[in-house]
PDB file of N, CA and C in Angstrom:
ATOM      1  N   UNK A   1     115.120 143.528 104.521  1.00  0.00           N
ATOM      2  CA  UNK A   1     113.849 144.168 104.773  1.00  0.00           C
ATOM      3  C   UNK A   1     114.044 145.132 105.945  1.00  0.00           C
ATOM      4  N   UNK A   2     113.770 146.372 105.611  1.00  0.00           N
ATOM      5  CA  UNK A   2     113.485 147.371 106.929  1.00  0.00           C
ATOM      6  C   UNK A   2     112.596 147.257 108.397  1.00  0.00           C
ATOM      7  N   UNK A   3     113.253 147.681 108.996  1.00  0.00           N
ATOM      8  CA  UNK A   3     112.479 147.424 110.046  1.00  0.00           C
ATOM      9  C   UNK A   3     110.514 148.076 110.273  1.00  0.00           C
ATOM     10  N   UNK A   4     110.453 149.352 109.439  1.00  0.00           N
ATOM     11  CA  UNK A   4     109.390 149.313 109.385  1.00  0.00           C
ATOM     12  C   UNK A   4     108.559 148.621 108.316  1.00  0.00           C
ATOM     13  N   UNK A   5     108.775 148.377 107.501  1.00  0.00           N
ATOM     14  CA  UNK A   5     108.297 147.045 106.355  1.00  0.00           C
ATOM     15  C   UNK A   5     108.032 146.003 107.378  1.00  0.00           C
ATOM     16  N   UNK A   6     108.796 145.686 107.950  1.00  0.00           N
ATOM     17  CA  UNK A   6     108.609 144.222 108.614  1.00  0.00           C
ATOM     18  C   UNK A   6     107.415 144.707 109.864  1.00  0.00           C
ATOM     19  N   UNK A   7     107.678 145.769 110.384  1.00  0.00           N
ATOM     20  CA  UNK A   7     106.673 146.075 111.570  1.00  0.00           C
ATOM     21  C   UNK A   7     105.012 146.121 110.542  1.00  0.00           C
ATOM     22  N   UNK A   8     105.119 146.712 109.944  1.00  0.00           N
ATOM     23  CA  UNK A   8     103.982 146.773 108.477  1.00  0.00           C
ATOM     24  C   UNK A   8     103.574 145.220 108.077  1.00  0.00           C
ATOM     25  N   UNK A   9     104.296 144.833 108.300  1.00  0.00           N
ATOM     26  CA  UNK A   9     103.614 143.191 107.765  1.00  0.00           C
ATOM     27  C   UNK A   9     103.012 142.457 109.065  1.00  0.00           C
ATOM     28  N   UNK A  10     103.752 142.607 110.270  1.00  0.00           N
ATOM     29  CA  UNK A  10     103.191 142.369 111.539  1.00  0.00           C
ATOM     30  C   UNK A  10     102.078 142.274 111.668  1.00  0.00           C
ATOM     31  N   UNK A  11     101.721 143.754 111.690  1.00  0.00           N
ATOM     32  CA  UNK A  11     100.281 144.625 111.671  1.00  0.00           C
ATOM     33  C   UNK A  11      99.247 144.097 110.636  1.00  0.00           C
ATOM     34  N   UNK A  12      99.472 144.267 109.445  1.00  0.00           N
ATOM     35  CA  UNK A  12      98.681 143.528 108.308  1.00  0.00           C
ATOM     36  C   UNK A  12      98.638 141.806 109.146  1.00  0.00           C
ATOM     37  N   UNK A  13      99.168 141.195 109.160  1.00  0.00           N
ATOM     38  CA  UNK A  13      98.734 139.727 109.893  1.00  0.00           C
ATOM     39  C   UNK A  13      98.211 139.350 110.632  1.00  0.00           C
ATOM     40  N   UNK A  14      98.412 140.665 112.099  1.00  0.00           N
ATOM     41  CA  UNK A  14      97.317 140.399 113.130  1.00  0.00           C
ATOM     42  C   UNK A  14      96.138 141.560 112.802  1.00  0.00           C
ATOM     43  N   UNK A  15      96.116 142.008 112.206  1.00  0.00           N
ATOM     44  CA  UNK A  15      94.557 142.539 111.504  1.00  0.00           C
ATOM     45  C   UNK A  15      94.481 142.191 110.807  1.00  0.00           C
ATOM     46  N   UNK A  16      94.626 140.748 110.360  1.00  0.00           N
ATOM     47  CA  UNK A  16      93.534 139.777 109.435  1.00  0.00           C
ATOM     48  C   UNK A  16      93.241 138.932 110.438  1.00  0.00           C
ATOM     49  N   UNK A  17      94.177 138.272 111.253  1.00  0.00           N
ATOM     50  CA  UNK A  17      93.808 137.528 112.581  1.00  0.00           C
ATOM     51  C   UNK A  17      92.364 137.622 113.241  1.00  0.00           C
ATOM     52  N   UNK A  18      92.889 139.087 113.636  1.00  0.00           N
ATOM     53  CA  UNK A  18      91.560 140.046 114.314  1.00  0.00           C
ATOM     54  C   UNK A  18      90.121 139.578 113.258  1.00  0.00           C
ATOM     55  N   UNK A  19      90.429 140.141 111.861  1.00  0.00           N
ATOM     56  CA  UNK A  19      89.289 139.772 111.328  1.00  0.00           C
ATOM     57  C   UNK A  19      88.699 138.690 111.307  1.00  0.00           C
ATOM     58  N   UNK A  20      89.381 138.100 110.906  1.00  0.00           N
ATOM     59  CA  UNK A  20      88.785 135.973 110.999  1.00  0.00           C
ATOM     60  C   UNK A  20      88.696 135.821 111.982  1.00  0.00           C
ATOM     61  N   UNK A  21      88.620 136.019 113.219  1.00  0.00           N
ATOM     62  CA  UNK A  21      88.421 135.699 114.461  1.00  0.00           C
ATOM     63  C   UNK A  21      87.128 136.673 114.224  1.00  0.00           C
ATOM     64  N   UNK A  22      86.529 137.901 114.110  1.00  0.00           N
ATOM     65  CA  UNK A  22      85.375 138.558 114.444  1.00  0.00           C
ATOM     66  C   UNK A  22      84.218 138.112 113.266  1.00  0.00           C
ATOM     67  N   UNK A  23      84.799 137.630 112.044  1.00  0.00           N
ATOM     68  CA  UNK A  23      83.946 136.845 111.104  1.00  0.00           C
ATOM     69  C   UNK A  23      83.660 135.602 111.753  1.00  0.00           C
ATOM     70  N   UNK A  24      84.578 134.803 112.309  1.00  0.00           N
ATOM     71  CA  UNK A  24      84.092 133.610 112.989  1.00  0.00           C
ATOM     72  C   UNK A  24      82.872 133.696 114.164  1.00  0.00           C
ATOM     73  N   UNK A  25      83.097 134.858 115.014  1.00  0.00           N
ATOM     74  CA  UNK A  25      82.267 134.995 116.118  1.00  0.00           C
ATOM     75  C   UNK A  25      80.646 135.525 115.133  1.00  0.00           C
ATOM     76  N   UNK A  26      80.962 136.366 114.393  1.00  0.00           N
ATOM     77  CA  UNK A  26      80.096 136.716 113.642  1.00  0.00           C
ATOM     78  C   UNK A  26      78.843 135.401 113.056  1.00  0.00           C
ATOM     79  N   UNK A  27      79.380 134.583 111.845  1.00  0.00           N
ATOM     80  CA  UNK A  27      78.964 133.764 111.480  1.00  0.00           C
ATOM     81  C   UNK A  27      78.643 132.075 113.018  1.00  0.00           C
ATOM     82  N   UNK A  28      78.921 132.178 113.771  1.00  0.00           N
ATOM     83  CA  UNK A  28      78.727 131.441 114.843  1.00  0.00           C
ATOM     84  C   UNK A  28      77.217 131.962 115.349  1.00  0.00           C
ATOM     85  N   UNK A  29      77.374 133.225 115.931  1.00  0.00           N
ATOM     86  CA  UNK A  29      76.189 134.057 116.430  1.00  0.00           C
ATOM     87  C   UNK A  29      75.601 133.768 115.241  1.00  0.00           C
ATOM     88  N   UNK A  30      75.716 134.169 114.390  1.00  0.00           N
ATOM     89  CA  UNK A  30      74.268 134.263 112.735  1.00  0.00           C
ATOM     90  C   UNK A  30      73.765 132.518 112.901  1.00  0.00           C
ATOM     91  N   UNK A  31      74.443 131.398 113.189  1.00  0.00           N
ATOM     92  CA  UNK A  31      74.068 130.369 113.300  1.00  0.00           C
ATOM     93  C   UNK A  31      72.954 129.848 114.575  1.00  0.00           C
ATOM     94  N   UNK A  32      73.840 130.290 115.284  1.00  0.00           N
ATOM     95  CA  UNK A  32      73.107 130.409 116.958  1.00  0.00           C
ATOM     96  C   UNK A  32      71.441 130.633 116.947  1.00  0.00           C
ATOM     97  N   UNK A  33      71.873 131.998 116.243  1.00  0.00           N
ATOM     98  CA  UNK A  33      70.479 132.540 116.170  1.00  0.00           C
ATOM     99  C   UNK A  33      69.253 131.893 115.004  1.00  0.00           C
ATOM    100  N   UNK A  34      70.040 131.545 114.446  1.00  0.00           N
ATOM    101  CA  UNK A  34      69.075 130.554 113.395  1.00  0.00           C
ATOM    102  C   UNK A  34      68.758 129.435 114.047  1.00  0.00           C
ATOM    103  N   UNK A  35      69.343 128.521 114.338  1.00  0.00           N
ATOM    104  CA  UNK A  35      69.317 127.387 114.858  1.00  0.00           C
ATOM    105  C   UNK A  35      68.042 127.430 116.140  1.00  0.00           C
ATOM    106  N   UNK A  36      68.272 128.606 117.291  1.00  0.00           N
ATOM    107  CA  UNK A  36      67.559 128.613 118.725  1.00  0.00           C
ATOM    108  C   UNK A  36      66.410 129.203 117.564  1.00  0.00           C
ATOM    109  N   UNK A  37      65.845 130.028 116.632  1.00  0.00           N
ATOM    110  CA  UNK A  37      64.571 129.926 116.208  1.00  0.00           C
ATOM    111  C   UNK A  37      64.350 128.946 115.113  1.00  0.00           C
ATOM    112  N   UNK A  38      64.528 128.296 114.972  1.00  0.00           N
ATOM    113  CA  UNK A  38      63.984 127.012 114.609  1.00  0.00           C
ATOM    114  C   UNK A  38      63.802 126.101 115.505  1.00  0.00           C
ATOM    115  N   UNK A  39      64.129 126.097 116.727  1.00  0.00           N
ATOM    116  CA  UNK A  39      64.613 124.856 117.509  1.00  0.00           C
ATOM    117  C   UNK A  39      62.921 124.882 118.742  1.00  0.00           C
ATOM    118  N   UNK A  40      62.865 126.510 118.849  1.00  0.00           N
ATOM    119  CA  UNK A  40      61.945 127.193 119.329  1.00  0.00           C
ATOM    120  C   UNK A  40      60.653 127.185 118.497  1.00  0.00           C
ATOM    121  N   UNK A  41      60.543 127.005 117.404  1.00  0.00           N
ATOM    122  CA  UNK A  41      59.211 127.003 116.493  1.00  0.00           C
ATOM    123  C   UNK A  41      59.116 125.059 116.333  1.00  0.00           C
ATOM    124  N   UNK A  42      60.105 124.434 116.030  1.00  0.00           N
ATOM    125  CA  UNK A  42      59.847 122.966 116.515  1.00  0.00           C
ATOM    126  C   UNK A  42      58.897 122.773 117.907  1.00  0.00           C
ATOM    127  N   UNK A  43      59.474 123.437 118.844  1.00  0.00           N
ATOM    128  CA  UNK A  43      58.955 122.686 120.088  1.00  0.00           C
ATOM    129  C   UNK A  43      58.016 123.850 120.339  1.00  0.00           C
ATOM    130  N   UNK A  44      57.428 124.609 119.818  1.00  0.00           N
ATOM    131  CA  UNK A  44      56.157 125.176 119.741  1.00  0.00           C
ATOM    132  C   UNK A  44      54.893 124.588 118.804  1.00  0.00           C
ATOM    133  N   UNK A  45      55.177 123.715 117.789  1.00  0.00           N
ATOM    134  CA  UNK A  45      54.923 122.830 117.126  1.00  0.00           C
ATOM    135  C   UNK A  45      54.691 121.291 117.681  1.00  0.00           C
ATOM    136  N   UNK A  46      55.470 120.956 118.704  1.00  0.00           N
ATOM    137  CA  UNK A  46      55.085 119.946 118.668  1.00  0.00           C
ATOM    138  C   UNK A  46      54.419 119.946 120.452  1.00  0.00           C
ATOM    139  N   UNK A  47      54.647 121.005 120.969  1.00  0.00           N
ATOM    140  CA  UNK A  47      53.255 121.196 122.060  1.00  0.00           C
ATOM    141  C   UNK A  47      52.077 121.756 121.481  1.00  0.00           C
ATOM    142  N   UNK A  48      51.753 122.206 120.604  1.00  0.00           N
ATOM    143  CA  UNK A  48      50.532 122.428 119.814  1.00  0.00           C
ATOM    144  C   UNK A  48      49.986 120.818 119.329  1.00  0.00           C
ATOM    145  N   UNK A  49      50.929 119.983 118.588  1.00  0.00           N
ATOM    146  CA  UNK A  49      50.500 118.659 118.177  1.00  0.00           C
ATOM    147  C   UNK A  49      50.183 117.621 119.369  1.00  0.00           C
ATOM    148  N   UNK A  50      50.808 117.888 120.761  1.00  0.00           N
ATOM    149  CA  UNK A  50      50.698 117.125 122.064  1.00  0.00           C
ATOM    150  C   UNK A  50      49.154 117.004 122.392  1.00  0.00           C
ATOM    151  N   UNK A  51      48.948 118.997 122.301  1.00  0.00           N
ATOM    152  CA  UNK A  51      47.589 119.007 122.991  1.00  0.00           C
ATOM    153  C   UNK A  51      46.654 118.532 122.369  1.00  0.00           C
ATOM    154  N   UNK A  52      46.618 118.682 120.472  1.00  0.00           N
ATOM    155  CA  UNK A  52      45.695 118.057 119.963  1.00  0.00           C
ATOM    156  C   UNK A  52      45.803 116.750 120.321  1.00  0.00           C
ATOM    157  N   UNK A  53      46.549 116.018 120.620  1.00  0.00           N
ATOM    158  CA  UNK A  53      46.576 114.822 120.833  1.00  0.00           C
ATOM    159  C   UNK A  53      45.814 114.505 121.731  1.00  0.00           C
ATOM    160  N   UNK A  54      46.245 115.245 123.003  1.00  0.00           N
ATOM    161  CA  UNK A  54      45.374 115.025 124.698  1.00  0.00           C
ATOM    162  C   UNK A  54      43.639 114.987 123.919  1.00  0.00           C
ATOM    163  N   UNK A  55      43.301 116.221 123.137  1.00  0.00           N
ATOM    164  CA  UNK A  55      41.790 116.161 122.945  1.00  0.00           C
ATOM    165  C   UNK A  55      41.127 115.072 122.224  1.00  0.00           C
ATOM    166  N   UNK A  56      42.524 114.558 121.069  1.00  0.00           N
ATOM    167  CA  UNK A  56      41.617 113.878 120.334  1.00  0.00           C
ATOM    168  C   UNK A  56      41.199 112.244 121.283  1.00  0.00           C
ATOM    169  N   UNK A  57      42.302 111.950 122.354  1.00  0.00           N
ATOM    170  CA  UNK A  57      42.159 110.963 123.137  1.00  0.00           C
ATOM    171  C   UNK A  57      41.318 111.147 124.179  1.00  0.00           C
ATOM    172  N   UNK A  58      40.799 112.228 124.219  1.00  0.00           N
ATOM    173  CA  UNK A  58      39.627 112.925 125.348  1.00  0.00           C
ATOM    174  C   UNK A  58      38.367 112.637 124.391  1.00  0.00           C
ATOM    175  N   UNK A  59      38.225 112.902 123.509  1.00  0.00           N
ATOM    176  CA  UNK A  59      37.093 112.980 122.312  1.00  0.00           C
ATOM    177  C   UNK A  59      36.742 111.034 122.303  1.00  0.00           C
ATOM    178  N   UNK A  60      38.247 110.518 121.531  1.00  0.00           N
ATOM    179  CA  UNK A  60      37.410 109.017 121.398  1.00  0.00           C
ATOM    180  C   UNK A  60      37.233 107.997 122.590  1.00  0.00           C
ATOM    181  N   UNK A  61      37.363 108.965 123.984  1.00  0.00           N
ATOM    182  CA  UNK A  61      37.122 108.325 125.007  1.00  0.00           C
ATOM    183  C   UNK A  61      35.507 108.564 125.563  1.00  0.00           C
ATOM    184  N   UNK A  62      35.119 109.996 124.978  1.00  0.00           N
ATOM    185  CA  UNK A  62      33.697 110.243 125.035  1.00  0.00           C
ATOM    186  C   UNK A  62      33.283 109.153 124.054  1.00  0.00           C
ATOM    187  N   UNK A  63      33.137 109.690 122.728  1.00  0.00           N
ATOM    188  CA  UNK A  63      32.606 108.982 121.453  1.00  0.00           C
ATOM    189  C   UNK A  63      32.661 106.891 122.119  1.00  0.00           C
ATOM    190  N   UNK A  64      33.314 106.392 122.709  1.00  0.00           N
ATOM    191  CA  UNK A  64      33.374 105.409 123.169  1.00  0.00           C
ATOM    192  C   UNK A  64      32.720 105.423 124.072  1.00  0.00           C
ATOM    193  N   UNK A  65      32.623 105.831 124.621  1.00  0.00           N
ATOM    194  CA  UNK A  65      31.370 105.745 125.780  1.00  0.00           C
ATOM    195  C   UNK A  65      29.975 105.478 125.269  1.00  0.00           C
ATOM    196  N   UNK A  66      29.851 106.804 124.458  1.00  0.00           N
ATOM    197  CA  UNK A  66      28.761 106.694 123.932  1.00  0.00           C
ATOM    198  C   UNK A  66      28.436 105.406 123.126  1.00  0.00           C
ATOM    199  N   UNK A  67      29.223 104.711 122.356  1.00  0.00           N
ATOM    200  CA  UNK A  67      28.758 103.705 121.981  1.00  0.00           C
ATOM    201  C   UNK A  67      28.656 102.542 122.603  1.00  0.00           C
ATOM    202  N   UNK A  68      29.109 102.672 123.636  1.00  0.00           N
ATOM    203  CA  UNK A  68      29.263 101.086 124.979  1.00  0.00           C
ATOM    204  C   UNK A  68      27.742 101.567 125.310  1.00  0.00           C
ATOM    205  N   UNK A  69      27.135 103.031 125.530  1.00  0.00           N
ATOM    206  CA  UNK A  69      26.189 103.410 125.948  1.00  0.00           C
ATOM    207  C   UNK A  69      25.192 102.661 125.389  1.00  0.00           C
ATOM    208  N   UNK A  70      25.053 103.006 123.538  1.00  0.00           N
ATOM    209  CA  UNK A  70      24.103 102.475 122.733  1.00  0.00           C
ATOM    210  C   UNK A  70      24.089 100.904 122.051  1.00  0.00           C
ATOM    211  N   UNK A  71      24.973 100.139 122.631  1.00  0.00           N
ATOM    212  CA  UNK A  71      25.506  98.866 122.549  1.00  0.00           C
ATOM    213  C   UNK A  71      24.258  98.215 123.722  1.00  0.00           C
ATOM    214  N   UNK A  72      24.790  98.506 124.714  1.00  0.00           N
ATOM    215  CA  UNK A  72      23.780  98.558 126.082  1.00  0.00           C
ATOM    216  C   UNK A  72      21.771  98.762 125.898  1.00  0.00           C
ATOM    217  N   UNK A  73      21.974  99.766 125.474  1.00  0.00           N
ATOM    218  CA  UNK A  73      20.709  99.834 125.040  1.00  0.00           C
ATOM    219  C   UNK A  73      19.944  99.470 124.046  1.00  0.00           C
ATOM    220  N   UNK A  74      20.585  98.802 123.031  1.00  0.00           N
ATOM    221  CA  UNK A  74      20.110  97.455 121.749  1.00  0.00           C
ATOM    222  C   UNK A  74      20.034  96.501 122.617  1.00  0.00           C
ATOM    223  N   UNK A  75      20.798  96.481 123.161  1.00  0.00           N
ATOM    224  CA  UNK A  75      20.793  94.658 124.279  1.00  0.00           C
ATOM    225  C   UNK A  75      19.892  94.727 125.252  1.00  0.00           C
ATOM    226  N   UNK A  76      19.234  95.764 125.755  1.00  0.00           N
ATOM    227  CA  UNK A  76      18.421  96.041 126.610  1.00  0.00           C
ATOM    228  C   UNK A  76      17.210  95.596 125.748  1.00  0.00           C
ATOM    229  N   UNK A  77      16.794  96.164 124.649  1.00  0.00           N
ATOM    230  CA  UNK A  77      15.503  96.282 124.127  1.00  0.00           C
ATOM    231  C   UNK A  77      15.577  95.048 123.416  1.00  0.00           C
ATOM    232  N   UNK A  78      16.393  94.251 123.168  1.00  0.00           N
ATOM    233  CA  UNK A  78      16.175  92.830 122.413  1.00  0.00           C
ATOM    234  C   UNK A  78      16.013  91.956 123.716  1.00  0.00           C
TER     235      UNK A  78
END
């Protein structure tokens, strides 16, 4: 084999190297970026589900009141 044949095959090997290495970084980043927006719409999701939570435990702490209220006031009038 000639020496430039062989320098020619060199070249062809580390520019596929090169490539699979910039497809790898490529497809890594394309993951990255999928992954941090999903990961980001989860936990935007589940502080939206927190707060309903805080209200609805704010709500049956009123609504409870109110009925200790009207519990009270049957027992009053009997």
């Amino acid at each position: 084999m000639n020496k430039r044949r062989k320098k020619n095959i060199e070249h062809q090997h580390l520019a596929a190297l090169v490539y699979e290495e910039g497809m790898k970084k490529k497809i890594e980043e394309e993951m990255r970026s999928k992954y941090e927006k999903r990961i980001n719409y989860l936990i935007g999701a589940n502080n939206e589900l927190f707060h309903k939570l805080e209200q609805c435990e704010k709500e049956k702490e009123r609504f409870a009141s109110i009925a200790a209220n009207i519990i009270l006031n049957n027992e009053e009038l009997t």
